[in-house]
PDB file of N, CA and C in Angstrom:
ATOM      1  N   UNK A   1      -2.643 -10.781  28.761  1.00  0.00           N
ATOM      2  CA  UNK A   1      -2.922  -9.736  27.778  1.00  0.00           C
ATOM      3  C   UNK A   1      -2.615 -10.278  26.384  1.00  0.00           C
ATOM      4  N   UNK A   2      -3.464 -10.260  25.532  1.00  0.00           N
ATOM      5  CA  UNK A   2      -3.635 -10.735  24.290  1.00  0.00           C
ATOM      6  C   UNK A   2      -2.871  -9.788  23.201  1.00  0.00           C
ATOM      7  N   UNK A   3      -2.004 -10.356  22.347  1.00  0.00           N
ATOM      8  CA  UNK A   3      -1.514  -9.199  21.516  1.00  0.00           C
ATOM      9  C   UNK A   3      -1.533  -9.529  20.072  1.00  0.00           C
ATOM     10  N   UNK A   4      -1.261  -8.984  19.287  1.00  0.00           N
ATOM     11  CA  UNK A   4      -0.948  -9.824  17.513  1.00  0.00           C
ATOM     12  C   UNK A   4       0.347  -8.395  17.102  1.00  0.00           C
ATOM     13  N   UNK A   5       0.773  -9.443  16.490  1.00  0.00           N
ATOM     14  CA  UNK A   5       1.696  -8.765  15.190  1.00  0.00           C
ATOM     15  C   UNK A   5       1.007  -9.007  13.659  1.00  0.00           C
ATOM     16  N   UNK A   6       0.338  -7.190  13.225  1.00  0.00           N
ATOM     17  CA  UNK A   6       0.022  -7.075  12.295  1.00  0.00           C
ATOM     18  C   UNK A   6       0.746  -6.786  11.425  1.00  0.00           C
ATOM     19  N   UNK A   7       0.670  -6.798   9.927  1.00  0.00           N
ATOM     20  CA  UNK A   7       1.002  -6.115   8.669  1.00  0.00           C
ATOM     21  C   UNK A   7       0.303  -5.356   7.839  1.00  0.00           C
ATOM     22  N   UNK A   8       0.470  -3.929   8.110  1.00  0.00           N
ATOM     23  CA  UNK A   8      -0.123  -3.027   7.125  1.00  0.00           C
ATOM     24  C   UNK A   8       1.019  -1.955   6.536  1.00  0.00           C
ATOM     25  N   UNK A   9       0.515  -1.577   5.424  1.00  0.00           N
ATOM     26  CA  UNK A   9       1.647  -0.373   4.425  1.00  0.00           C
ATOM     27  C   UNK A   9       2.564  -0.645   4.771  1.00  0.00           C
ATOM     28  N   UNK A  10       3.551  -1.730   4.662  1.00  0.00           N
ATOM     29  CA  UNK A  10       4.878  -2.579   4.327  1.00  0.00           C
ATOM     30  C   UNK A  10       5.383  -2.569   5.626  1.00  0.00           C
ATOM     31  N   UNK A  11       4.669  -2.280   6.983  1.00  0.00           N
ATOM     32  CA  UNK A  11       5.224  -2.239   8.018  1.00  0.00           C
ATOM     33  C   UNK A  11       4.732  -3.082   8.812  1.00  0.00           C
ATOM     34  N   UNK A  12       5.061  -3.669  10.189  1.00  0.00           N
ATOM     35  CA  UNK A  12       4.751  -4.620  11.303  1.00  0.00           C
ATOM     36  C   UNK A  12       4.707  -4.183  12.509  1.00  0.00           C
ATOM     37  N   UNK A  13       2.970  -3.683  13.415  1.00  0.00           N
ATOM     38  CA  UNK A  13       2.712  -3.063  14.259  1.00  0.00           C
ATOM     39  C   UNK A  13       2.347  -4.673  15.290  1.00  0.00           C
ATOM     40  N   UNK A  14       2.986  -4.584  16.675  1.00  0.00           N
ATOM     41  CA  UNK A  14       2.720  -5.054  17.583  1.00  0.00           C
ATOM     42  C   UNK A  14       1.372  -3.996  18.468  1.00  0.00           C
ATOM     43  N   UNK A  15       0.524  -4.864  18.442  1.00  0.00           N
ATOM     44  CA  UNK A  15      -0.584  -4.266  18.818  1.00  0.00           C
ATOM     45  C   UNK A  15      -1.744  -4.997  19.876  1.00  0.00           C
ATOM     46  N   UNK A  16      -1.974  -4.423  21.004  1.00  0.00           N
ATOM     47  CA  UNK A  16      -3.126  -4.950  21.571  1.00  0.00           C
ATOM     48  C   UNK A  16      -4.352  -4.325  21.937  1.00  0.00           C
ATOM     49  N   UNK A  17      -5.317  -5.221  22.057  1.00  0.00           N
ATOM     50  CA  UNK A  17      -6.573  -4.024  22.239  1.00  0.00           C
ATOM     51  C   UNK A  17      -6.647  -2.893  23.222  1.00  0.00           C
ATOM     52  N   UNK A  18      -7.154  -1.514  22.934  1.00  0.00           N
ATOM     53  CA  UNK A  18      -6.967  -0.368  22.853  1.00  0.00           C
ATOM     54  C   UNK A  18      -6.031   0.455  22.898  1.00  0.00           C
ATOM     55  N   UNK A  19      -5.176  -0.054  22.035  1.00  0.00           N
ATOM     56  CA  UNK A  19      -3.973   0.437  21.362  1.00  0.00           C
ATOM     57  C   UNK A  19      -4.252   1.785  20.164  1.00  0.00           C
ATOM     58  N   UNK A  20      -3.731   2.702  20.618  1.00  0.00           N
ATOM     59  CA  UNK A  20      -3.887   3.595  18.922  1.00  0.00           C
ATOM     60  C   UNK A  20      -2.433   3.686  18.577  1.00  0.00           C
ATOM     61  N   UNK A  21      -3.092   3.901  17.086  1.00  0.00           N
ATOM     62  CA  UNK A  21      -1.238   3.801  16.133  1.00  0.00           C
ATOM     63  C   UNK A  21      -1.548   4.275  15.204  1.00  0.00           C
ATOM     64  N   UNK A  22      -0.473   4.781  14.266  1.00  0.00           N
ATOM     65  CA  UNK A  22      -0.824   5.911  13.382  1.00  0.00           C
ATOM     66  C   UNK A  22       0.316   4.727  12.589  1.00  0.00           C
ATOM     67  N   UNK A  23      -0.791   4.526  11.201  1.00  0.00           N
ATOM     68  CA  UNK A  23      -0.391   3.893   9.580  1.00  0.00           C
ATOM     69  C   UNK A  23      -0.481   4.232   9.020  1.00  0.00           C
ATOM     70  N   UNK A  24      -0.247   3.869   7.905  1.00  0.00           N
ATOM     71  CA  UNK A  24      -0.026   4.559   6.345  1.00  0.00           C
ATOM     72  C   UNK A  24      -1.639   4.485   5.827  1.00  0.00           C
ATOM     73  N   UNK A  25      -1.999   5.592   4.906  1.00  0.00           N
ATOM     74  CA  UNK A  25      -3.188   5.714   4.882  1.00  0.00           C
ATOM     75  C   UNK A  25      -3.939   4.363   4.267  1.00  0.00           C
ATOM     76  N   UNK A  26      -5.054   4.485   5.158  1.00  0.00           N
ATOM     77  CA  UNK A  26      -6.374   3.339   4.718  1.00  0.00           C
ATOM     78  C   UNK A  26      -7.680   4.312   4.590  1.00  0.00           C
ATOM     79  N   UNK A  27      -8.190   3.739   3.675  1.00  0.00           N
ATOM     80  CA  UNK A  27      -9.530   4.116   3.064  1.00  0.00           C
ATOM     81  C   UNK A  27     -10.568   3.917   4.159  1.00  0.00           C
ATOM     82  N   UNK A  28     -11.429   5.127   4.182  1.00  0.00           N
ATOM     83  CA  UNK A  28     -12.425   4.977   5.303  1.00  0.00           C
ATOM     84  C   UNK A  28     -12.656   6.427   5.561  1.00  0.00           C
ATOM     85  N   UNK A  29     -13.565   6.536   6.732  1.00  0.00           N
ATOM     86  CA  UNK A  29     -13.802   7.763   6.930  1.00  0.00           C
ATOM     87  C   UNK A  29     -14.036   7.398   8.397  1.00  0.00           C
ATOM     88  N   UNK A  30     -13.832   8.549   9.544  1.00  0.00           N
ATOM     89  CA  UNK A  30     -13.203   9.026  10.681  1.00  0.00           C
ATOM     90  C   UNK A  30     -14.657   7.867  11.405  1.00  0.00           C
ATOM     91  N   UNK A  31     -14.859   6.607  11.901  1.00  0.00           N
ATOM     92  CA  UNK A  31     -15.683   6.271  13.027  1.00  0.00           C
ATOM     93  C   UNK A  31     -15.862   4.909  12.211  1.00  0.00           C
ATOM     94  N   UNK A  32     -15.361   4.542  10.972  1.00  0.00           N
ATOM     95  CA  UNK A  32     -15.298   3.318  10.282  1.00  0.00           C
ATOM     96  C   UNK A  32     -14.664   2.261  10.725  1.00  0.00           C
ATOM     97  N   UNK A  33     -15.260   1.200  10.911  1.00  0.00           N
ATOM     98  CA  UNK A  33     -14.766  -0.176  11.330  1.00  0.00           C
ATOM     99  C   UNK A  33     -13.798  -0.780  10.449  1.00  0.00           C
ATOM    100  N   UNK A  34     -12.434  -0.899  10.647  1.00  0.00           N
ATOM    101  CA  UNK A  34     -11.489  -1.332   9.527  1.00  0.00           C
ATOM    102  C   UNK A  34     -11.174  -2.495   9.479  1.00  0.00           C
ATOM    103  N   UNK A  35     -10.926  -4.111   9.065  1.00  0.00           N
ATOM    104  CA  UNK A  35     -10.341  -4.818   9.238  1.00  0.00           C
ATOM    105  C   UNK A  35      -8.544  -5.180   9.050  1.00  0.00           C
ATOM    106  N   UNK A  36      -7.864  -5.530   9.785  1.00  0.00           N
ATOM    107  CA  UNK A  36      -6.141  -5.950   9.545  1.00  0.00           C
ATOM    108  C   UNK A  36      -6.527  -7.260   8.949  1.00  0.00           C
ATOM    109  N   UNK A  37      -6.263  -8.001   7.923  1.00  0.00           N
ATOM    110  CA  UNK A  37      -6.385  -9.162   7.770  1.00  0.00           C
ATOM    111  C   UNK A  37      -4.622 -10.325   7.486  1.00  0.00           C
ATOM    112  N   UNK A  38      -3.676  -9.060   7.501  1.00  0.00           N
ATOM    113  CA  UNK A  38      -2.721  -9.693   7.554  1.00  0.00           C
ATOM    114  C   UNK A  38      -1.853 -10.249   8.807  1.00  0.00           C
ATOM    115  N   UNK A  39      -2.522 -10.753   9.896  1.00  0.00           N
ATOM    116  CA  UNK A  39      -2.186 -11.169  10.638  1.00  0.00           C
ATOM    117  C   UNK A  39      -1.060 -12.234  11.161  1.00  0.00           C
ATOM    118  N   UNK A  40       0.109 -11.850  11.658  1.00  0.00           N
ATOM    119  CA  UNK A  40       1.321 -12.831  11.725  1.00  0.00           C
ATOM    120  C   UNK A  40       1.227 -13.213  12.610  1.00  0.00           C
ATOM    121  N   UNK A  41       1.221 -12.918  14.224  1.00  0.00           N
ATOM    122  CA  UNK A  41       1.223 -13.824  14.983  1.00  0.00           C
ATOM    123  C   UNK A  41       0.088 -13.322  15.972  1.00  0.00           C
ATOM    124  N   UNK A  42      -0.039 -14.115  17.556  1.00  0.00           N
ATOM    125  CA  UNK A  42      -1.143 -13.972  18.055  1.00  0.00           C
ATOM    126  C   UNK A  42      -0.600 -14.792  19.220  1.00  0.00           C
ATOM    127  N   UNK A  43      -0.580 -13.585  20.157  1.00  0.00           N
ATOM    128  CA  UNK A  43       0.403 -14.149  21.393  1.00  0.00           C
ATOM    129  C   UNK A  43      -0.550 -13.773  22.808  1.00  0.00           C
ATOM    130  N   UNK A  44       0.420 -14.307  23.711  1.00  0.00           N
ATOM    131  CA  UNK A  44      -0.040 -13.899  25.466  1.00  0.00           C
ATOM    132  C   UNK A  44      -0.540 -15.067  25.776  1.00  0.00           C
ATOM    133  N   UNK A  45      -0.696 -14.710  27.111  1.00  0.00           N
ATOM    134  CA  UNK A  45      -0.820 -15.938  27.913  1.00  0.00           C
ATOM    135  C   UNK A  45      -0.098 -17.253  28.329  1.00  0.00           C
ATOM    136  N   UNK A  46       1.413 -17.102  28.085  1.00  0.00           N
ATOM    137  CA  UNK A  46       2.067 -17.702  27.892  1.00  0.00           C
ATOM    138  C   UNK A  46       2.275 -18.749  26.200  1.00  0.00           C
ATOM    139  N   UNK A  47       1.477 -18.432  25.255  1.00  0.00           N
ATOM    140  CA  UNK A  47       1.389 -19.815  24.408  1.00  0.00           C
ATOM    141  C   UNK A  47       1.156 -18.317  23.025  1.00  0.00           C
ATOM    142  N   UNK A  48       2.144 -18.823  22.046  1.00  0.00           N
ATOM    143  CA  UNK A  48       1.637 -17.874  20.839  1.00  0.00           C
ATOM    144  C   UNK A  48       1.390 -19.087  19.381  1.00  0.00           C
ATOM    145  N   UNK A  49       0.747 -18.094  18.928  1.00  0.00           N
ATOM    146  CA  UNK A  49       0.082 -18.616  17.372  1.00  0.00           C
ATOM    147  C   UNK A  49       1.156 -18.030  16.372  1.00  0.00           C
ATOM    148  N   UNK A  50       1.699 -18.580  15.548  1.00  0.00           N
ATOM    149  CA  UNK A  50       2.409 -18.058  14.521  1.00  0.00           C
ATOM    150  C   UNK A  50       2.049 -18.613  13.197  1.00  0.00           C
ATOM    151  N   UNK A  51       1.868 -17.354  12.312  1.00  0.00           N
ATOM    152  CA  UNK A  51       1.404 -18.162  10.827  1.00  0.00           C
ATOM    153  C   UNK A  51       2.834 -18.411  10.185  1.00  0.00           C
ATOM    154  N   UNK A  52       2.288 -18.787   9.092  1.00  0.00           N
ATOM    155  CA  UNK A  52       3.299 -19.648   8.098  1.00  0.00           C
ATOM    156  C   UNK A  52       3.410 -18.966   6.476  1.00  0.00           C
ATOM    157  N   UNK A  53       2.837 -17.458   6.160  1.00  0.00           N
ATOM    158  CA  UNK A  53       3.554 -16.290   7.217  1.00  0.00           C
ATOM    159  C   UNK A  53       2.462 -15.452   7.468  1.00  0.00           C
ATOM    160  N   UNK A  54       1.032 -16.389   6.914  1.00  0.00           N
ATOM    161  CA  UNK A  54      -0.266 -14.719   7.984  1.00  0.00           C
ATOM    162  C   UNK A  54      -1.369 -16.265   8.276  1.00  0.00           C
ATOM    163  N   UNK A  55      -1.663 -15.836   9.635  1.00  0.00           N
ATOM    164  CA  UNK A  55      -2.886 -16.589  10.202  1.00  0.00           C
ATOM    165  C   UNK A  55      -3.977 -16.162   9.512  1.00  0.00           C
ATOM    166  N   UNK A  56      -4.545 -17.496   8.610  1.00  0.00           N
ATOM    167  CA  UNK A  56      -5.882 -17.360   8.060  1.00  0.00           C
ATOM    168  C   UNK A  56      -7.138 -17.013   8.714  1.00  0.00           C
ATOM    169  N   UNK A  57      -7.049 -17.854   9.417  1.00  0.00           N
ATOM    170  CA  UNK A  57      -8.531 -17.324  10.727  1.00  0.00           C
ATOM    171  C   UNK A  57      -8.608 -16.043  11.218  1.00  0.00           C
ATOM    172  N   UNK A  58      -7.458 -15.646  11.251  1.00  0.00           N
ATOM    173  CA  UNK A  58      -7.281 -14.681  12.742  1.00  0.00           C
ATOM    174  C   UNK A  58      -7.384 -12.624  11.908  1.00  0.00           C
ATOM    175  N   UNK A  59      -7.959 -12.105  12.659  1.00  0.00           N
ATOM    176  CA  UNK A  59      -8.138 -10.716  12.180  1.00  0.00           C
ATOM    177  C   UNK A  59      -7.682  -9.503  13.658  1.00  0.00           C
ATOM    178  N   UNK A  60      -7.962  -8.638  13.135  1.00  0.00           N
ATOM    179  CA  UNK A  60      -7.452  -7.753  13.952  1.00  0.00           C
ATOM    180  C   UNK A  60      -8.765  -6.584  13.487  1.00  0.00           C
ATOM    181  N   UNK A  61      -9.349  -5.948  14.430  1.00  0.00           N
ATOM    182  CA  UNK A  61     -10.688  -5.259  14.068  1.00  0.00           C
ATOM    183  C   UNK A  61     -10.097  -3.675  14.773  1.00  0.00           C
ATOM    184  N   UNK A  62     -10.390  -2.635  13.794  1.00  0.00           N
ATOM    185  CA  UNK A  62      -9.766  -1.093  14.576  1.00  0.00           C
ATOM    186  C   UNK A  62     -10.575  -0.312  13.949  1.00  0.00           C
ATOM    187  N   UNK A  63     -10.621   0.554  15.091  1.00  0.00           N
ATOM    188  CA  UNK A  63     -11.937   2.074  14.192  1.00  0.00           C
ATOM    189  C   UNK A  63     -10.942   3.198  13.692  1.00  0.00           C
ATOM    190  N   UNK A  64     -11.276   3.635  12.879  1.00  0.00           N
ATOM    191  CA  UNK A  64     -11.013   5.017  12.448  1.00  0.00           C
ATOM    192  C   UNK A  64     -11.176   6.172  13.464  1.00  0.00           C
ATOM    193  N   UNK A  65      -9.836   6.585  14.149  1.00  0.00           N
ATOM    194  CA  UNK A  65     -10.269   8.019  15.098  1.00  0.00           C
ATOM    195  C   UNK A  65      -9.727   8.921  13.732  1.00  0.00           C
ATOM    196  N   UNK A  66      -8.768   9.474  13.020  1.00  0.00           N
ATOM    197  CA  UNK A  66      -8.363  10.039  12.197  1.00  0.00           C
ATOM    198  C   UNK A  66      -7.786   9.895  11.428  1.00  0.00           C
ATOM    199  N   UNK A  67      -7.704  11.119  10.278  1.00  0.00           N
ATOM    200  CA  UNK A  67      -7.157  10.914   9.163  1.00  0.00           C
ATOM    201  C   UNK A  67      -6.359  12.449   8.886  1.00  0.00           C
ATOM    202  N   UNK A  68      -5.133  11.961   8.732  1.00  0.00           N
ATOM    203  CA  UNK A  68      -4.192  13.268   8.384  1.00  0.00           C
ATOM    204  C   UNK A  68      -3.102  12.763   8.120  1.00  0.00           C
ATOM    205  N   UNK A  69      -2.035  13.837   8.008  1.00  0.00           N
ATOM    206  CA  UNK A  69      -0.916  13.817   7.710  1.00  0.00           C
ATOM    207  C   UNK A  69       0.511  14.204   8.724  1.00  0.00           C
ATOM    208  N   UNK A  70       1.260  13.050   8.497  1.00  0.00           N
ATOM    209  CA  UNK A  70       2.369  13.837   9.377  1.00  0.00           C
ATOM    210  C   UNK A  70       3.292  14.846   9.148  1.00  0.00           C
ATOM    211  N   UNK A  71       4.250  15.057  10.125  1.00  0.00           N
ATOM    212  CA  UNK A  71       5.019  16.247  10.094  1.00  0.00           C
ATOM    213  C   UNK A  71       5.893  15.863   8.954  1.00  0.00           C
ATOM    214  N   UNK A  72       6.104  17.119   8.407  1.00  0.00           N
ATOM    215  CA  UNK A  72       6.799  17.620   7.089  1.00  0.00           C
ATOM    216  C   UNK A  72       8.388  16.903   7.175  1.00  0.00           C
ATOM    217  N   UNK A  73       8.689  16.548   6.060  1.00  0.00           N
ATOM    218  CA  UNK A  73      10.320  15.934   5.834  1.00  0.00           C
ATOM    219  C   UNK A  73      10.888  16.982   4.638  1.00  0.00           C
ATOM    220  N   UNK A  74      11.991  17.577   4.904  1.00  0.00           N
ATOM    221  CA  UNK A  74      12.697  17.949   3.785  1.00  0.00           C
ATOM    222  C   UNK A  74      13.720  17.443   3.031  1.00  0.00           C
ATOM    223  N   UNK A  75      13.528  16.766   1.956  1.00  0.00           N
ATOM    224  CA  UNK A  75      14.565  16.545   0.820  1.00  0.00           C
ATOM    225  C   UNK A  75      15.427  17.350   0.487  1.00  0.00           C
ATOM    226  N   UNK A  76      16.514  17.195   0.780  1.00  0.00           N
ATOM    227  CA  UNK A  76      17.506  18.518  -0.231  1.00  0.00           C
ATOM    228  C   UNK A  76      18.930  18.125  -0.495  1.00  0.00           C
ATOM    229  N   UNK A  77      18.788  17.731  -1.527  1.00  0.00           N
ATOM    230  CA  UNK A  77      19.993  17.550  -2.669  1.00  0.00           C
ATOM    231  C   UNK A  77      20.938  18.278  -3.376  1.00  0.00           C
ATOM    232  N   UNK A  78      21.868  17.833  -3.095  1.00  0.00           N
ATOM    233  CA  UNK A  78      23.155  19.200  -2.910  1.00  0.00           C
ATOM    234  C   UNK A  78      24.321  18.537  -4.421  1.00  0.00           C
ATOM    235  N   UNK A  79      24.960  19.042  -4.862  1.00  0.00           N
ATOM    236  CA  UNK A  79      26.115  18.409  -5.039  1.00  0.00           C
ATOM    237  C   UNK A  79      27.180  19.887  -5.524  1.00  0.00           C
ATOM    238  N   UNK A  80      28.110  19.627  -4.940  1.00  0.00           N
ATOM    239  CA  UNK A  80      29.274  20.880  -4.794  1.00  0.00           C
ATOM    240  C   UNK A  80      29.893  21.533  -6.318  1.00  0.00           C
ATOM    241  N   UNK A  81      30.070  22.646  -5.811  1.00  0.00           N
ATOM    242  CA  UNK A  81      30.980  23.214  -7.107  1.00  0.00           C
ATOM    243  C   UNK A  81      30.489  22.926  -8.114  1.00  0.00           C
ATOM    244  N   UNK A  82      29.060  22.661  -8.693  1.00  0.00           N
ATOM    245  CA  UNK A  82      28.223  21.964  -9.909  1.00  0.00           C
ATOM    246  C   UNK A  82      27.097  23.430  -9.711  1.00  0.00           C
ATOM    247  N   UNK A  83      26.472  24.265  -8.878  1.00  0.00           N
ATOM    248  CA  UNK A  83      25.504  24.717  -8.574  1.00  0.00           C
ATOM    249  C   UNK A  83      24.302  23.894  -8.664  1.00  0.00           C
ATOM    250  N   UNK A  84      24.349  23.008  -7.948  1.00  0.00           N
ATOM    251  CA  UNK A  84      23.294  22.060  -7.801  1.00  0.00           C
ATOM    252  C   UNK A  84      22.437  22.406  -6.641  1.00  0.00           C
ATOM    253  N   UNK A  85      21.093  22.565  -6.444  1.00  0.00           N
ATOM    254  CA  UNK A  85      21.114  22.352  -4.924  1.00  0.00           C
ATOM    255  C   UNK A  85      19.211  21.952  -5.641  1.00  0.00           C
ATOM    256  N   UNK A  86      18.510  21.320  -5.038  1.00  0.00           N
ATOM    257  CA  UNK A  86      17.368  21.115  -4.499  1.00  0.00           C
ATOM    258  C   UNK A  86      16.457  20.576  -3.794  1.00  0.00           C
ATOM    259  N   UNK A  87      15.356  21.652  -3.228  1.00  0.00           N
ATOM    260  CA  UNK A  87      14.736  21.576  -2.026  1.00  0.00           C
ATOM    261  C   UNK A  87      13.152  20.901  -1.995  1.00  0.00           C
ATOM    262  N   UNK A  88      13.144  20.054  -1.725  1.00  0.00           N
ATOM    263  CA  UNK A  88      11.748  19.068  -1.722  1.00  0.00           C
ATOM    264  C   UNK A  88      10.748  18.985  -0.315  1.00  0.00           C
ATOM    265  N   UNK A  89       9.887  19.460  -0.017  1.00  0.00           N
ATOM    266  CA  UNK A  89       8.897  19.053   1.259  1.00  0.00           C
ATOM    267  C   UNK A  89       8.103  17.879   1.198  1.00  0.00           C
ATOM    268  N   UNK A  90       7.748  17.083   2.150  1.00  0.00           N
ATOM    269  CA  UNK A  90       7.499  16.099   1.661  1.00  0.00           C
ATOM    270  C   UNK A  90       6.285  15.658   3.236  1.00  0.00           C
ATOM    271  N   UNK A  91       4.667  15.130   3.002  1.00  0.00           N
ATOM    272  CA  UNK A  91       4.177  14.765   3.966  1.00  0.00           C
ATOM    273  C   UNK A  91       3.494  14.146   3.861  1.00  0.00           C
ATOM    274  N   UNK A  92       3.598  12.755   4.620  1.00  0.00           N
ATOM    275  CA  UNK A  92       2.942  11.273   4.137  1.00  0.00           C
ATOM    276  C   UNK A  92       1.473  11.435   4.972  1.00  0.00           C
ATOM    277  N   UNK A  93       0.766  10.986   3.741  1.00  0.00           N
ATOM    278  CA  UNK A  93      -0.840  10.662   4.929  1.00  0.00           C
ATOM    279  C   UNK A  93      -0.618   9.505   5.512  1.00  0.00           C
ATOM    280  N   UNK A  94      -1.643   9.683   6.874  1.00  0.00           N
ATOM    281  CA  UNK A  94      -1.857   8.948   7.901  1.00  0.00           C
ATOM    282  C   UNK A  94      -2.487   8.623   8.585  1.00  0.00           C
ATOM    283  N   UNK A  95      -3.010   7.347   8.823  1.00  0.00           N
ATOM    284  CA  UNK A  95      -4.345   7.396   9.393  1.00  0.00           C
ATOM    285  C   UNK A  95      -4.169   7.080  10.955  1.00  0.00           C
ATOM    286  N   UNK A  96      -5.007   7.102  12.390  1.00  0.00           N
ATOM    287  CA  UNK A  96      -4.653   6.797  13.507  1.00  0.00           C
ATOM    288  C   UNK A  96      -5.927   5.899  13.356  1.00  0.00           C
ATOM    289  N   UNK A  97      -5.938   4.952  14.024  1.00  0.00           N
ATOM    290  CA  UNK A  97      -6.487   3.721  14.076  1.00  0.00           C
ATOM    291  C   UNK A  97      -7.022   3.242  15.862  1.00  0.00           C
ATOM    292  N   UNK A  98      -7.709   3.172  16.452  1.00  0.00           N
ATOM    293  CA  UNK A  98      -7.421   2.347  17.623  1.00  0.00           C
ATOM    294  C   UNK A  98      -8.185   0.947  17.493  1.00  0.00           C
ATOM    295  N   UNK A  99      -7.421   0.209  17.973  1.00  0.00           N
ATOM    296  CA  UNK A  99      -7.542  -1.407  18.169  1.00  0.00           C
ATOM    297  C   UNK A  99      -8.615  -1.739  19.051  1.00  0.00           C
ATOM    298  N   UNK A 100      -9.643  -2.228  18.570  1.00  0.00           N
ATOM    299  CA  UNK A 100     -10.962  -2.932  19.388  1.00  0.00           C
ATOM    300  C   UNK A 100     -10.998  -4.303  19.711  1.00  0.00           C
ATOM    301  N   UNK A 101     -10.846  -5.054  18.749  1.00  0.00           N
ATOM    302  CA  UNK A 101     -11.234  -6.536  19.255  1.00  0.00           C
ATOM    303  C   UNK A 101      -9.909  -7.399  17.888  1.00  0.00           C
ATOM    304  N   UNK A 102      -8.997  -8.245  19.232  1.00  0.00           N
ATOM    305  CA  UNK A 102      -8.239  -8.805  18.244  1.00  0.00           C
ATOM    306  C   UNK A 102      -9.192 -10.450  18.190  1.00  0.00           C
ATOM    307  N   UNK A 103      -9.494 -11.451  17.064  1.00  0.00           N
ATOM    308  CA  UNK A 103      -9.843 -12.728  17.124  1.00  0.00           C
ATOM    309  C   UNK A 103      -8.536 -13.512  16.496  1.00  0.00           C
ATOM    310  N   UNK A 104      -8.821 -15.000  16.829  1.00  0.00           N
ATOM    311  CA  UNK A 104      -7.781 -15.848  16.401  1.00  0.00           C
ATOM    312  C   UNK A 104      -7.818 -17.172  17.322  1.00  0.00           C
TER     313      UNK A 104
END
C-alpha cells in the first residue's frame, strides 16, 4: 500500500489513495481536481522516498467532495476583579478532499 506525507495549510497529512481528510480551505469548487504539490515523503512497499524537504517529481492528486466549515470554538477571556470578560466564536473553513492517485 502506497502512501505520502503531504503538506498543506501549515499541517502534515499522512495519506493514501482513497483517503478523505478535511484541510484548511483550498480554492475550488465541490468535484474539482486539486493538486498537493508539497510532497515529503512517499512510502510502502517496504522502500520509502524522502525529499530534502519536498519531492520535486512527486504529487499527490484529490477531488473536491466539500466545502464548509467546522464546529464552532469559543474564545473567552477573563481576567478577575478587573470586570473583564470576553466572548469570541470562532469557525475555520474547511475543505474535505478525497485522495485519487498518489505519483512519485
Amino acid at each position: 500500500m502506497t502512501y505520502a506525507v503531504v503538506r498543506t495549510g501549515g499541517k502534515q497529512y499522512r495519506v493514501s489513495q482513497g483517503d478523505v481528510l478535511k484541510v484548511e480551505k483550498l480554492e475550488g469548487q465541490v468535484g474539482d481536481k486539486i493538486a498537493l504539490g508539497e510532497v515529503l515523503l512517499i512510502g510502502g512497499d517496504g522502500e520509502a522516498k524522502i525529499g530534502t524537504p519536498i519531492l520535486a517529481e512527486a504529487t499527490v492528486t484529490g477531488e473536491i467532495i466539500g466545502q464548509g466549515r467546522a464546529k464552532k470554538i469559543i474564545v473567552f477571556k477573563k481576567k478577575r476583579r478587573k470586570s473583564y470578560s470576553r466572548k469570541r466564536g470562532h469557525r475555520q473553513s474547511q475543505t474535505t478532499l478525497k485522495i485519487t492517485e498518489i505519483q512519485g
